[in-house]
C-alpha atoms as a PDB file:
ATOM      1  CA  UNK A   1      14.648 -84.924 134.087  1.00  0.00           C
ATOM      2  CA  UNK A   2      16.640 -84.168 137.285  1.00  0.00           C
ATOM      3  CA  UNK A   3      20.189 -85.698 137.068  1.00  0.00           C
ATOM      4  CA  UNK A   4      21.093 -88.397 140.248  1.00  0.00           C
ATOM      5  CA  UNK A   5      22.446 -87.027 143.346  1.00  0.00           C
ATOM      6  CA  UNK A   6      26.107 -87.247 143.686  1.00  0.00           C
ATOM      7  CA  UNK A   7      27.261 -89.832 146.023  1.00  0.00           C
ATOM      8  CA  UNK A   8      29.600 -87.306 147.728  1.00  0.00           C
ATOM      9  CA  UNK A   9      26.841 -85.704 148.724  1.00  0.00           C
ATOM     10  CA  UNK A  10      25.565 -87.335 150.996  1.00  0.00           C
ATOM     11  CA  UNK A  11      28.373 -88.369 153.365  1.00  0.00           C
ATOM     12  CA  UNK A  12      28.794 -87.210 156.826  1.00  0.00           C
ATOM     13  CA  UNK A  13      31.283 -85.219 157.149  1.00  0.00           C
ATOM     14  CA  UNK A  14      34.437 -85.861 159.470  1.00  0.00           C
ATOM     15  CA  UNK A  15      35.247 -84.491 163.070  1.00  0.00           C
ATOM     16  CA  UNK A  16      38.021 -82.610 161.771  1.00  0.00           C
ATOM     17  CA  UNK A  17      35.671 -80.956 158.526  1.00  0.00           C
ATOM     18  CA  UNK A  18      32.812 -80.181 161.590  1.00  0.00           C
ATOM     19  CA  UNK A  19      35.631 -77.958 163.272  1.00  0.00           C
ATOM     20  CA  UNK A  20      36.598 -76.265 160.092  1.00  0.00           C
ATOM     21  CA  UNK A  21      33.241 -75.669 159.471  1.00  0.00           C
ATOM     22  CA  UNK A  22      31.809 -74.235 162.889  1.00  0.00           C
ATOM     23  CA  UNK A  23      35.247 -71.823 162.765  1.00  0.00           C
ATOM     24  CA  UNK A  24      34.325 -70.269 159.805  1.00  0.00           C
ATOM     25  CA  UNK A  25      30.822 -70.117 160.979  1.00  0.00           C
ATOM     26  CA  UNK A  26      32.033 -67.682 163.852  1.00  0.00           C
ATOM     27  CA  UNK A  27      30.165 -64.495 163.470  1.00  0.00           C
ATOM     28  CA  UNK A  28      30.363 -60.699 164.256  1.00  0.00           C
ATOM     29  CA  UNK A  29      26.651 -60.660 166.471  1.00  0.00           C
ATOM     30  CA  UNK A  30      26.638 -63.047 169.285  1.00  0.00           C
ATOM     31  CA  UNK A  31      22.553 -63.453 168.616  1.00  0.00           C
ATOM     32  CA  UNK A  32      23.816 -65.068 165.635  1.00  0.00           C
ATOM     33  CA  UNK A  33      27.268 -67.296 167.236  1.00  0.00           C
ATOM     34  CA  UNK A  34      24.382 -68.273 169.907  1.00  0.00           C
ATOM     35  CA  UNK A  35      22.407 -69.652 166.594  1.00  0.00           C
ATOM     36  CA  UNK A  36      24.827 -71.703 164.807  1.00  0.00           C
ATOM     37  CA  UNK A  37      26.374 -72.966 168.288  1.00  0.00           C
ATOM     38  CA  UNK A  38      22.823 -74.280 168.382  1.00  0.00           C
ATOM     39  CA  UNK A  39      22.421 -75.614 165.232  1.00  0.00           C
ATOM     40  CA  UNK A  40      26.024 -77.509 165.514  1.00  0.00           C
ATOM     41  CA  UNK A  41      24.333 -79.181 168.970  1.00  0.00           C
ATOM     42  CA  UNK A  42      22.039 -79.874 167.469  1.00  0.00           C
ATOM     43  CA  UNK A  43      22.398 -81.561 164.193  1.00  0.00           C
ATOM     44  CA  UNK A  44      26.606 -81.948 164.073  1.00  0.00           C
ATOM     45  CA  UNK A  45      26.779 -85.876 164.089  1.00  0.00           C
ATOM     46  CA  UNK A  46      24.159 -86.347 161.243  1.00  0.00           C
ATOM     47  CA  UNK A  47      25.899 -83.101 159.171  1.00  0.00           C
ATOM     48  CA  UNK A  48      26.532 -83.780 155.297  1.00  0.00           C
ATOM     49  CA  UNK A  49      28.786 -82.844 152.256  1.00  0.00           C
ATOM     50  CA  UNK A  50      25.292 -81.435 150.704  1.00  0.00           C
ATOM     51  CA  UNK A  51      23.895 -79.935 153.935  1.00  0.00           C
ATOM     52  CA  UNK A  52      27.368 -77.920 154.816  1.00  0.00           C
ATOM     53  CA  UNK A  53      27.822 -76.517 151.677  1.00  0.00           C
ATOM     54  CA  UNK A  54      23.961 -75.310 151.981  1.00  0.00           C
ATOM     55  CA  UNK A  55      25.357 -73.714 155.358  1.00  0.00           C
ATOM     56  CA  UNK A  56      28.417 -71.841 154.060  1.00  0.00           C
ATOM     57  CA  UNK A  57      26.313 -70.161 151.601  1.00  0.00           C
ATOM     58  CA  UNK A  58      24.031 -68.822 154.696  1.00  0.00           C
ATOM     59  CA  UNK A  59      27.340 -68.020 156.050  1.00  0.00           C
ATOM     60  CA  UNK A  60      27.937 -65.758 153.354  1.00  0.00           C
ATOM     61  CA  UNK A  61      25.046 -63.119 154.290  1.00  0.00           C
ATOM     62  CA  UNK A  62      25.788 -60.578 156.265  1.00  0.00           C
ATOM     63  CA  UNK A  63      25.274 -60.698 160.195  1.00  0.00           C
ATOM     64  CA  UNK A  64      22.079 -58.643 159.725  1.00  0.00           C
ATOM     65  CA  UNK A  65      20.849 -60.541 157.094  1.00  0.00           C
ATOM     66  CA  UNK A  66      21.662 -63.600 158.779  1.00  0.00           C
ATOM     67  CA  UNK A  67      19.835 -62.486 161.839  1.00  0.00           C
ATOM     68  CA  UNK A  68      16.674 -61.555 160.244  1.00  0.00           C
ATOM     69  CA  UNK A  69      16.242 -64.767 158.728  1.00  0.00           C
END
């Protein structure tokens, strides 16, 4: 039996928590800054509790590992 989402979850995240965010998502290879500058275009306004956490663990590879993917 899979336990119910958390509410949290699935809010969008603030203005202020998207800048925090993309600055820590600032990376050594520009291939990979090019990427997530992208991604933020992209998908910023519809970004989530759930979905940035998801990110920041990407974030933690390494810049090679990152780039491969």
């Amino acid at each position: 039996m899979q336990a119910a989402p958390h509410p949290a979850h699935d809010v969008l995240l603030t203005e202020a928590d998207i800048n925090r965010i993309r600055w820590r998502c600032r990376r050594g290879l520009l291939e990979n800054d090019i990427f997530v500058d992208r991604f933020f275009k992209r998908y910023e306004s519809a970004l989530t509790v759930k979905q940035a956490q998801g990110l920041m663990a990407l974030m933690e590879l390494s810049d090679n590992d990152l780039l491969d993917l």
